[in-house]
Protein backbone atom coordinates (compact mmCIF):
# COMPACT_ATOMS: atom_id res chain seq x y z
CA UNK A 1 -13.15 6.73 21.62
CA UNK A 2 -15.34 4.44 23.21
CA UNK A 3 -15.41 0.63 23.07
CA UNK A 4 -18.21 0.46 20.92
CA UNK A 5 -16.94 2.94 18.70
CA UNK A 6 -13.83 1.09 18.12
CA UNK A 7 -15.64 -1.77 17.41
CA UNK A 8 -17.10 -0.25 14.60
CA UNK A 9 -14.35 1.23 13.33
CA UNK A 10 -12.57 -2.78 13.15
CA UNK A 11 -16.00 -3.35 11.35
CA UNK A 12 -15.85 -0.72 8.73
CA UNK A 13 -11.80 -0.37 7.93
CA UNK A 14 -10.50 -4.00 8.74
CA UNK A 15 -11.14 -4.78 5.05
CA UNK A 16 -10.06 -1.64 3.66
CA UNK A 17 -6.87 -1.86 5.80
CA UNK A 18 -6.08 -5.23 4.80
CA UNK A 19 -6.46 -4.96 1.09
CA UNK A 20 -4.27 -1.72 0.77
CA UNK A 21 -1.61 -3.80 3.05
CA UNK A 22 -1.70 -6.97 1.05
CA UNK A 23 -1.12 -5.28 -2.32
CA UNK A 24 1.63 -3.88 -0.86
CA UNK A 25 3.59 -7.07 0.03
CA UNK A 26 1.63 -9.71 -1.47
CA UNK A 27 2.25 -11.78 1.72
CA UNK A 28 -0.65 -12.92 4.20
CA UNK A 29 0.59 -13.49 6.91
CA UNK A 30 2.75 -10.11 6.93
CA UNK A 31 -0.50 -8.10 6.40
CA UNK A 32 -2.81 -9.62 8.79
CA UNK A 33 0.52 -9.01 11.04
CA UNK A 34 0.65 -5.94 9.87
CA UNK A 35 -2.81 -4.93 10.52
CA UNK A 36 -3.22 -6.47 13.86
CA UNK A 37 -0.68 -3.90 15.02
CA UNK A 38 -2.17 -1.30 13.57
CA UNK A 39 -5.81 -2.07 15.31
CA UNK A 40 -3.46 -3.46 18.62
CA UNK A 41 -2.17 0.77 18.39
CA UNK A 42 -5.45 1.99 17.86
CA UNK A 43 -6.81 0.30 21.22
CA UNK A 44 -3.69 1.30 22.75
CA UNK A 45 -4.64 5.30 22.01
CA UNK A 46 -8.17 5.33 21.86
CA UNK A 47 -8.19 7.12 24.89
CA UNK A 48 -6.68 10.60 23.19
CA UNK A 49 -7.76 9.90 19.61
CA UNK A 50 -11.55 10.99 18.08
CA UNK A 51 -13.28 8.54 16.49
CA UNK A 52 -13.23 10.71 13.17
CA UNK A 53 -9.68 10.04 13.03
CA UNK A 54 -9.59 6.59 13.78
CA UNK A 55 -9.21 5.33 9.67
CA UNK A 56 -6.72 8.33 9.10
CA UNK A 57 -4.44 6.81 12.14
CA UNK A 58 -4.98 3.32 11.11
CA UNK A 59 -3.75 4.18 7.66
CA UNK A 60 -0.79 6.20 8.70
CA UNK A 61 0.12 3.29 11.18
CA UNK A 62 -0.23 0.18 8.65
CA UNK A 63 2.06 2.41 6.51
CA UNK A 64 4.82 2.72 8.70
CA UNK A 65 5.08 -0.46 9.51
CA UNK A 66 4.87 -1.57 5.59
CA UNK A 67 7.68 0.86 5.32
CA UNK A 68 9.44 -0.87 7.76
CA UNK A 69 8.62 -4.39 6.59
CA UNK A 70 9.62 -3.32 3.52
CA UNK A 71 13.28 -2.33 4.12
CA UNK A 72 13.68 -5.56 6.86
CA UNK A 73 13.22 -7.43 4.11
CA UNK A 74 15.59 -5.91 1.63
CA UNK A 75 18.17 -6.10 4.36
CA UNK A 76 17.67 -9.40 4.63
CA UNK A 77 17.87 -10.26 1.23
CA UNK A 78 20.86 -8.19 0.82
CA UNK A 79 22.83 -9.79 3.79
CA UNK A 80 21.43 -13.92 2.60
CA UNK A 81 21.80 -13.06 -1.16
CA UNK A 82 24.75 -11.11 -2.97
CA UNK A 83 23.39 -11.21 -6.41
CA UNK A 84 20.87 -8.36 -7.36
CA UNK A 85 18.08 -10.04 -8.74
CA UNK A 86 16.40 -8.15 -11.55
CA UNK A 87 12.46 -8.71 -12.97
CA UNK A 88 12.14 -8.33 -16.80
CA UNK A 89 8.89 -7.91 -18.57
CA UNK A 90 9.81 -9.39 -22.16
CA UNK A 91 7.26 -12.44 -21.33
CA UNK A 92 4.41 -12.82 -23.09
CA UNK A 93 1.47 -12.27 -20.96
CA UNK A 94 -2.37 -13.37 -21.97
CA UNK A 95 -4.20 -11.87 -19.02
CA UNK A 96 -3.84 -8.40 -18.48
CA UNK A 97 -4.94 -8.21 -14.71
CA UNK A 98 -0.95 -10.43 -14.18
CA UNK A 99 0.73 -7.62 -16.75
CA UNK A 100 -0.94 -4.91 -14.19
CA UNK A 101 -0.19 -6.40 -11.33
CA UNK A 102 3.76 -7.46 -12.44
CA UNK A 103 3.59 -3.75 -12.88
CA UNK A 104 2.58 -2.72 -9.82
CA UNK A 105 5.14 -4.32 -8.20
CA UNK A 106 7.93 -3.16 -9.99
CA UNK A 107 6.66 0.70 -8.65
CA UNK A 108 8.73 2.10 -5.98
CA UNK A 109 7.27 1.25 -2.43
CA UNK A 110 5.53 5.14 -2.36
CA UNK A 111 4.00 4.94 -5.87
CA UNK A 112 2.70 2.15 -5.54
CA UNK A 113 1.04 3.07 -1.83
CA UNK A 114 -0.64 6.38 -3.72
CA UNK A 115 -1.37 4.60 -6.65
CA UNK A 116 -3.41 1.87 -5.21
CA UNK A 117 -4.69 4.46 -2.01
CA UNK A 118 -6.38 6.35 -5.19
CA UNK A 119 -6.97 3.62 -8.05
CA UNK A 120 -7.91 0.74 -5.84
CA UNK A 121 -9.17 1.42 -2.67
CA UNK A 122 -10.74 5.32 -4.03
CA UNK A 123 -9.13 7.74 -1.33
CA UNK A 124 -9.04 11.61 -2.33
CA UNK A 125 -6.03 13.42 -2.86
CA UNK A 126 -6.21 14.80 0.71
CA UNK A 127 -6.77 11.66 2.32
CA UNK A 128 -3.87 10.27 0.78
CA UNK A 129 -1.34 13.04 1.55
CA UNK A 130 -3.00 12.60 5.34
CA UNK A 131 -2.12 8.64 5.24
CA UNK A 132 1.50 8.53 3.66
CA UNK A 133 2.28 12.20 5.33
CA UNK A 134 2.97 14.09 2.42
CA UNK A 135 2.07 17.18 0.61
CA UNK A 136 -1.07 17.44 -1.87
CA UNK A 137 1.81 18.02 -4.48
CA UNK A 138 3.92 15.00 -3.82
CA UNK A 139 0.78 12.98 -4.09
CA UNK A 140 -0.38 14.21 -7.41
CA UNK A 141 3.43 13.88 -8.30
CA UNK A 142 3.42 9.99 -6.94
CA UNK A 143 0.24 9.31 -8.64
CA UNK A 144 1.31 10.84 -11.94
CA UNK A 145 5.01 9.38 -11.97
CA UNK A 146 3.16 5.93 -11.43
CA UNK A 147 0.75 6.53 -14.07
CA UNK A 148 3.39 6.91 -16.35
CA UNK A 149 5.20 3.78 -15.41
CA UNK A 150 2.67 1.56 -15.90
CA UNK A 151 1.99 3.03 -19.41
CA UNK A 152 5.52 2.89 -20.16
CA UNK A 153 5.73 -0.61 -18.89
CA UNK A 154 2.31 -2.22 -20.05
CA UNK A 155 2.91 -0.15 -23.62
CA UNK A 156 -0.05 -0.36 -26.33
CA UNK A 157 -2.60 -2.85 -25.54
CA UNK A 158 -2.36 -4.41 -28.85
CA UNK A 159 1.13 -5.79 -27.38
CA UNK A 160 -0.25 -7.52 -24.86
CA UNK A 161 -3.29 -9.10 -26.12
C-alpha cells in the first residue's frame, strides 16, 4: 500500500471506523484512542497488506481492541466496586431513539458489534463475519439473537409512546 493510498483509505473509513467504535463504548476519548491505533497498525503493515483489505483490517483491529477495552474496564470495575450494578428498563421513556439506544447497550458486547456492523453502519453478512472473525452462521445467529432482544426489551410500541 502506498502512501497515497493510505491516505485515502483514513479519508474514506475514519468516519465509518469511528462511529461503529463509539456506539460501542459511548466514550470519546476511548474511540478516537481506539481508532488511532487501529490507523497507527495500518501504517505500521502497509507494507504487506493490499489496499483492498485495508477497511477489512481496520475493522478487525478496532475490534480487538474494543474487546479488550471492554473487559479492562469490567476488571476495573470489578476490583474498585463490589456491588453488581444492574440497569432496569421499568422507566418511562418519551423518545424512542433513548429506549433503542438503552437497549443497545444492555446487548452482549458481540450482538451489539453485528447488530450495529449490519443495522447502522450497512455491512453484509460476509463482511461482518470477516470483521468480528466469525462464521456466516454465528453472524446471522448474533444478528437474530439481538433482534430478538430488542423486541423483547422495547415490547409493543404502544408501551412506549
Amino acid at each position: 500500500m502506498t502512501v497515497k493510498e493510505y491516505n485515502h483509505t483514513v479519508e474514506n473509513c475514519s468516519d465509518h471506523l469511528y462511529r461503529f467504535v463509539l456506539k460501542n463504548i459511548k466514550d470519546d476519548d476511548k474511540a478516537r484512542d481506539i481508532v488511532q491505533d487501529s490507523f497507527e497498525r495500518l501504517w505500521v503493515h502497509r507494507v504487506e497488506l493490499k489496499v483492498e483489505k485495508a477497511k477489512s483490517y481496520l475493522f478487525v483491529t478496532a475490534n480487538r481492541a474494543l474487546i479488550d477495552c471492554i473487559r479492562k474496564d469490567k476488571w476495573m470495575l470489578l476490583t474498585n466496586d463490589k456491588a453488581v450494578f444492574e440497569s432496569s428498563h421499568d422507566e418511562n421513556y418519551n423518545d424512542i431513539n433513548e429506549v433503542l439506544q438503552k437497549a443497545i447497550e444492555n446487548l452482549p458486547y458481540e450482538q451489539r458489534s453485528v447488530i450495529l456492523l449490519r443495522d447502522y453502519e450497512g455491512y453484509s453478512y460476509d463482511e461482518i463475519a470477516e470483521i468480528t472473525e466469525m462464521t456466516d452462521s454465528q453472524v446471522k445467529k448474533s444478528i437474530y439473537e439481538a433482534r430478538i432482544f430488542l423486541k423483547n426489551y422495547i415490547g409493543k410500541i404502544e408501551n412506549v409512546v
